[in-house]
N, C-alpha and C. Protein backbone atom coordinates (compact mmCIF):
# COMPACT_ATOMS: atom_id res chain seq x y z
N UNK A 1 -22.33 13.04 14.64
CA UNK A 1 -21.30 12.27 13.93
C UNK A 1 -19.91 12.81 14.29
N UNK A 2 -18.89 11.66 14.55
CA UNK A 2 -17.53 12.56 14.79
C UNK A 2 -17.08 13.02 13.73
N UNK A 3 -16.42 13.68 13.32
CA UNK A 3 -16.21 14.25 12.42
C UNK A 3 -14.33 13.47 12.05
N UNK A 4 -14.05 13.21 10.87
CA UNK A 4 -12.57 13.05 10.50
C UNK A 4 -11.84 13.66 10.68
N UNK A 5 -10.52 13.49 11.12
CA UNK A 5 -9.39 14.29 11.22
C UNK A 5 -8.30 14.85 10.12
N UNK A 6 -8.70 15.30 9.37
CA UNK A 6 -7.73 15.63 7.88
C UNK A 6 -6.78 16.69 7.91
N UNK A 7 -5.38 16.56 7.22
CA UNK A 7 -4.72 17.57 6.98
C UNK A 7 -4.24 18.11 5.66
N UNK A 8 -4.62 18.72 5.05
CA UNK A 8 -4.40 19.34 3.36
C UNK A 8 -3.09 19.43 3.30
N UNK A 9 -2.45 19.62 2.57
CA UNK A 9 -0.74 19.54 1.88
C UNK A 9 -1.15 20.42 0.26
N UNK A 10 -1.34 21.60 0.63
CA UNK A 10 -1.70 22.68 -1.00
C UNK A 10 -0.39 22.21 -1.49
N UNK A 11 0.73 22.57 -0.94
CA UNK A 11 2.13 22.43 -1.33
C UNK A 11 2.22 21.25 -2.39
N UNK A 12 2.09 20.18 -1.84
CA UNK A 12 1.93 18.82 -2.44
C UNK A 12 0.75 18.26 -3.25
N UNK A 13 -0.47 18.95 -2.82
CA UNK A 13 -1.19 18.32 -3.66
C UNK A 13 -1.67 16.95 -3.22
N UNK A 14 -1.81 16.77 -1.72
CA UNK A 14 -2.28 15.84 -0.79
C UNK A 14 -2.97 16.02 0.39
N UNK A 15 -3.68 14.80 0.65
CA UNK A 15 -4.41 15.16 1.66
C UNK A 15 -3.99 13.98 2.82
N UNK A 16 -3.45 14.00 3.97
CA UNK A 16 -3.20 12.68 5.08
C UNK A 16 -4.59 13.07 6.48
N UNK A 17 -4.59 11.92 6.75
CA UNK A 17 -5.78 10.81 7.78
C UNK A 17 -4.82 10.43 8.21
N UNK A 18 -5.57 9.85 9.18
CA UNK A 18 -5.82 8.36 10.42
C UNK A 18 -6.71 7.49 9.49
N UNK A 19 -6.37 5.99 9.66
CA UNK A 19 -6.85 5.34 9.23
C UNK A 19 -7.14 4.10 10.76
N UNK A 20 -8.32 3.55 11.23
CA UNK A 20 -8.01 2.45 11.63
C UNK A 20 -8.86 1.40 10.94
N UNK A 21 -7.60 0.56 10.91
CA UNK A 21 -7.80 -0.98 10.13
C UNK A 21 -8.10 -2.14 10.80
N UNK A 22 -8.95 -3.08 10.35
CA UNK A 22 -9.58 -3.91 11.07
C UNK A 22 -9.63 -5.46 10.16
N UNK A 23 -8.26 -5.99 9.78
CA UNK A 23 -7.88 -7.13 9.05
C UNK A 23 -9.17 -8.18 9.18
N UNK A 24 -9.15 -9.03 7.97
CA UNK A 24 -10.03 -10.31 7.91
C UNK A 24 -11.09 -10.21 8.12
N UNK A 25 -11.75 -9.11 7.54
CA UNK A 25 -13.19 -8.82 7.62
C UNK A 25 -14.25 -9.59 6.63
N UNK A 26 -15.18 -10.03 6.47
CA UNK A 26 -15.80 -10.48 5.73
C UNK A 26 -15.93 -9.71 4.06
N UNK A 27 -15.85 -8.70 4.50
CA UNK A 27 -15.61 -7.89 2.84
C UNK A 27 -14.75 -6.51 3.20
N UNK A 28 -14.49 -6.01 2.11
CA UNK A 28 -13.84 -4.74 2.13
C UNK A 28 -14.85 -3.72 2.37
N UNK A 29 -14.16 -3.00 3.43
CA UNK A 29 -15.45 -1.76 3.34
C UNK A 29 -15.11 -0.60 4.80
N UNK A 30 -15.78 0.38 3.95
CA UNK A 30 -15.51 1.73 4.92
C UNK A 30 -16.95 1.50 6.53
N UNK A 31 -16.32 1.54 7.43
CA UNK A 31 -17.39 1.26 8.46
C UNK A 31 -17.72 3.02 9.24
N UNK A 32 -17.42 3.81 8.58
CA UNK A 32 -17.41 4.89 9.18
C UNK A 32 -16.20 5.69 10.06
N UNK A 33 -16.61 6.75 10.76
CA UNK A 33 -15.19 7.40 11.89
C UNK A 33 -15.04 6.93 13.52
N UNK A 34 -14.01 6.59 13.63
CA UNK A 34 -13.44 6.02 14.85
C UNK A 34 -11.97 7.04 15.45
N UNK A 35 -12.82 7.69 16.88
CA UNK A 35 -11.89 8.66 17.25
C UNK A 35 -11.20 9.45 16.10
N UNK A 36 -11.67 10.38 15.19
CA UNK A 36 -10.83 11.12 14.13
C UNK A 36 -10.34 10.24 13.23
N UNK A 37 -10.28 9.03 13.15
CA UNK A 37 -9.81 8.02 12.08
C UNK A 37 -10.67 7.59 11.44
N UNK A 38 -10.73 6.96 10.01
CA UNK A 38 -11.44 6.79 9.31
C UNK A 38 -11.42 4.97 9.65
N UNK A 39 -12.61 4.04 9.87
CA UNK A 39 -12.72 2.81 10.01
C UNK A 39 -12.64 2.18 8.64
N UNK A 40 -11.85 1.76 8.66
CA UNK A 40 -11.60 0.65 7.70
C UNK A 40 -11.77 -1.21 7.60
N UNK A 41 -12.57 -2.15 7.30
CA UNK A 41 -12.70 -3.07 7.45
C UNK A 41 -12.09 -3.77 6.16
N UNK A 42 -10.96 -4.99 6.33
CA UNK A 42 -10.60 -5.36 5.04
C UNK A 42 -10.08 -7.18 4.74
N UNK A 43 -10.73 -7.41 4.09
CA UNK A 43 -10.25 -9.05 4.19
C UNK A 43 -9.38 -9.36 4.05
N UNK A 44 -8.17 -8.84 3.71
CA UNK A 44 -6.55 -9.07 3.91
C UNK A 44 -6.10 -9.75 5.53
N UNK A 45 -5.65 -10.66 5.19
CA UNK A 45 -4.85 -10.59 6.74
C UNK A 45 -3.89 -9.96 6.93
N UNK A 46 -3.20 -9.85 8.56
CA UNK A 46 -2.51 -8.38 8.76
C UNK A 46 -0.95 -9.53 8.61
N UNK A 47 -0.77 -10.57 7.37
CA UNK A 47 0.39 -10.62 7.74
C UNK A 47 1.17 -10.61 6.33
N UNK A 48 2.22 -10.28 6.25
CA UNK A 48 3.11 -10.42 4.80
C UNK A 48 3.02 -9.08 4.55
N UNK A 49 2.49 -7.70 5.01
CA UNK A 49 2.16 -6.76 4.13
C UNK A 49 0.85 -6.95 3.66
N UNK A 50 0.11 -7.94 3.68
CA UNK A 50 -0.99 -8.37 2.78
C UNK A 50 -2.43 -7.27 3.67
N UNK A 51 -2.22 -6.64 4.27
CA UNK A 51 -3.06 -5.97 4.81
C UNK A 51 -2.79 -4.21 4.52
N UNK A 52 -1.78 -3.90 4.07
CA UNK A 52 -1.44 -2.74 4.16
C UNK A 52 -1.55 -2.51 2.51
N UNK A 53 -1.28 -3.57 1.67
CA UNK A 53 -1.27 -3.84 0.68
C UNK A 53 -2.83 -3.27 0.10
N UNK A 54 -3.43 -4.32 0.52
CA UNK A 54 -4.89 -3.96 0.41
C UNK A 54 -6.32 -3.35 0.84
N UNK A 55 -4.93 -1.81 1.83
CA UNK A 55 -5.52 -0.91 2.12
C UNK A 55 -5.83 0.46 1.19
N UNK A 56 -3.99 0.24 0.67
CA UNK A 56 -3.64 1.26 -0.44
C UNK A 56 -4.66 1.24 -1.55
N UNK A 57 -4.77 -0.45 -2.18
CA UNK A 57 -5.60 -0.41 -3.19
C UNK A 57 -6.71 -0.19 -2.91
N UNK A 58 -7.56 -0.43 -2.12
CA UNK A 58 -9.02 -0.26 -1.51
C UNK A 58 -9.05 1.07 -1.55
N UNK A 59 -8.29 2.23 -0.90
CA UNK A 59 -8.56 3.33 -1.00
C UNK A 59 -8.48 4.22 -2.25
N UNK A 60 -7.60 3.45 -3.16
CA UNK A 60 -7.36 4.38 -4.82
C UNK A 60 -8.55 4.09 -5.04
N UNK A 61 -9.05 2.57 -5.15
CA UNK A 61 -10.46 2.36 -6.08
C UNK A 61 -11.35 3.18 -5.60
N UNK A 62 -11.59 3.45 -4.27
CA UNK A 62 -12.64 4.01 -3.68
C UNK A 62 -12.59 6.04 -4.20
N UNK A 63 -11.22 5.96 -4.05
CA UNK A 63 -11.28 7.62 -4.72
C UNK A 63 -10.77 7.86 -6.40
N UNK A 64 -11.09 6.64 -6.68
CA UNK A 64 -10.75 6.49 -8.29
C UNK A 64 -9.28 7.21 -8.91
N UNK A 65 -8.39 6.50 -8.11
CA UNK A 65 -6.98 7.19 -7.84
C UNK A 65 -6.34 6.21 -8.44
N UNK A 66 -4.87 6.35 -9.21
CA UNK A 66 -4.01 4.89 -9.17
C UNK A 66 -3.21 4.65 -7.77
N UNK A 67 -2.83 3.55 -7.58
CA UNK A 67 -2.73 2.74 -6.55
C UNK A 67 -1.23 3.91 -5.73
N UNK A 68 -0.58 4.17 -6.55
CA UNK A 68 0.88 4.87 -6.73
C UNK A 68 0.31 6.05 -5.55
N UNK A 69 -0.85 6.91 -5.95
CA UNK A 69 -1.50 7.99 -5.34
C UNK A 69 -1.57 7.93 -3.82
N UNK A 70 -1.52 6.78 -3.13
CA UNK A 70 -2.14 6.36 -1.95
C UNK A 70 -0.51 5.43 -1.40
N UNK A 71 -0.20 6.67 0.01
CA UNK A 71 0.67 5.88 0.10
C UNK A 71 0.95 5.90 2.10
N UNK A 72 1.34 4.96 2.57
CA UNK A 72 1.01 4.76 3.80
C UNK A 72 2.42 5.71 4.55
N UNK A 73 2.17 6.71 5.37
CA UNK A 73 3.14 7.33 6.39
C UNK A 73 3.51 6.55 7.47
N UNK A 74 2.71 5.96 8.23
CA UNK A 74 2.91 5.30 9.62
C UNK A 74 2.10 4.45 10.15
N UNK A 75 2.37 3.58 10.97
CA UNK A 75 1.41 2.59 11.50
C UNK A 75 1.68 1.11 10.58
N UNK A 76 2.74 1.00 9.78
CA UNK A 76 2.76 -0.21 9.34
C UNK A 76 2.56 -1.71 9.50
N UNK A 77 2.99 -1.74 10.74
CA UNK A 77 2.80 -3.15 11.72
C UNK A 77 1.92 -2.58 12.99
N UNK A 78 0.61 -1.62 12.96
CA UNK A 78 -0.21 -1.11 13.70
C UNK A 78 -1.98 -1.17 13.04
N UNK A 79 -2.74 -1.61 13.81
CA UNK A 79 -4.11 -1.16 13.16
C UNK A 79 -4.28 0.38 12.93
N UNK A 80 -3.38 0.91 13.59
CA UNK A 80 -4.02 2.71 13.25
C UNK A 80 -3.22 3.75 12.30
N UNK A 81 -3.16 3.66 11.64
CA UNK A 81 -2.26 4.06 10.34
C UNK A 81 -2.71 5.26 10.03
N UNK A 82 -1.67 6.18 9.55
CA UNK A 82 -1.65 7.23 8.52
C UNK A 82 -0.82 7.29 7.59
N UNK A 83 -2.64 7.76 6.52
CA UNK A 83 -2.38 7.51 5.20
C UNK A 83 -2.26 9.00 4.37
N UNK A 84 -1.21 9.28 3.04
CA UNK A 84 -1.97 10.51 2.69
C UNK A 84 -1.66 9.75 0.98
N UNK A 85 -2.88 10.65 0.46
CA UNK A 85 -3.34 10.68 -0.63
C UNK A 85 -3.25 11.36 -1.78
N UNK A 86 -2.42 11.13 -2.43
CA UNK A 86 -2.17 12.62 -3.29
C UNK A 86 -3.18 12.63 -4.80
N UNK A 87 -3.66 13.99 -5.06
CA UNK A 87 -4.68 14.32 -6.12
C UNK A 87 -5.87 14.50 -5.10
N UNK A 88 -6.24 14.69 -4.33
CA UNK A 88 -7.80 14.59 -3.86
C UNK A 88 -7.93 16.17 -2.80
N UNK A 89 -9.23 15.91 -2.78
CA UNK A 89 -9.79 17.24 -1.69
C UNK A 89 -10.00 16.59 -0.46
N UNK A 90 -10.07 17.59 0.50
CA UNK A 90 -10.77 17.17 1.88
C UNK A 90 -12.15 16.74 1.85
N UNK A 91 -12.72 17.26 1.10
CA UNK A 91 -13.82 16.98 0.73
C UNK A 91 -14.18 15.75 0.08
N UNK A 92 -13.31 15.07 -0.79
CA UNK A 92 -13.26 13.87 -1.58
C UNK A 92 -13.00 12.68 -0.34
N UNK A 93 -12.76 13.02 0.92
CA UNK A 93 -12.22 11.96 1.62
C UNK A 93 -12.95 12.21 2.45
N UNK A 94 -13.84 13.32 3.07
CA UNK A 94 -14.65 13.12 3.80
C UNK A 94 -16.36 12.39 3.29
N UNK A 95 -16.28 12.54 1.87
CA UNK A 95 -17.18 11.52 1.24
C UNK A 95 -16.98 9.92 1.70
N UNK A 96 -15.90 10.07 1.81
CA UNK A 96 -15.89 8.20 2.33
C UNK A 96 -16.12 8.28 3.33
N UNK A 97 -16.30 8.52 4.40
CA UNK A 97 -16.95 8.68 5.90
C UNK A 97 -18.23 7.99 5.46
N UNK A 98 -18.85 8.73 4.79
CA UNK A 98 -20.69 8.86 4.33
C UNK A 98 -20.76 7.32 3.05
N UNK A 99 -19.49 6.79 3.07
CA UNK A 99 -19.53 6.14 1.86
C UNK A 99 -20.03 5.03 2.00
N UNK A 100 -20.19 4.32 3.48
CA UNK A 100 -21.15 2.89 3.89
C UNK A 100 -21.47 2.86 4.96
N UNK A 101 -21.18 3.83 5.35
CA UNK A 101 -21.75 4.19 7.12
C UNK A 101 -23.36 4.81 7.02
């Protein structure tokens, strides 16, 4: 298995990924790791924001976070985004790897 690419923030109290996103998918859902990034599949289309939108939320629900917690660094108008997460472990995010893969 490849393994995720994570970086801890003790300082902050966050954890940032790679995310790659894969708009207009039939459902929302974690597809496993892609090159150090975490695969993301999401029925949003990639336009209006409406994809980035409903990456943030997809990922609070999934780490039972509020939406505020989850906030996008880079890749905005890109499928390959980094995201960091604040409140969680490395460990809490490498559970989503394992989470439908």
């Amino acid at each position: 298995m490849v393994s995720l690419e994570l970086q801890a923030h003790p300082d902050r109290g966050s954890v940032s990924f790679e995310v790659r996103v894969q708009p207009h998918a039939s459902k929302n859902e974690v597809a496993g790791v892609m090159a150090g990034a975490l695969k993301i599949r999401l029925q949003a289309p990639a336009v209006e924001d409406r994809a980035n939108q409903a990456l943030c939320a997809f990922l609070a629900e999934l780490l039972k976070r509020p939406k505020s917690a989850v906030r996008l660094l880079s890749g905005e108008r890109s499928r390959s985004k980094r995201v960091e997460v604040f409140g969680v472990t490395t460990s809490e995010i490498q559970a989503l790897a394992l989470h439908d893969a």
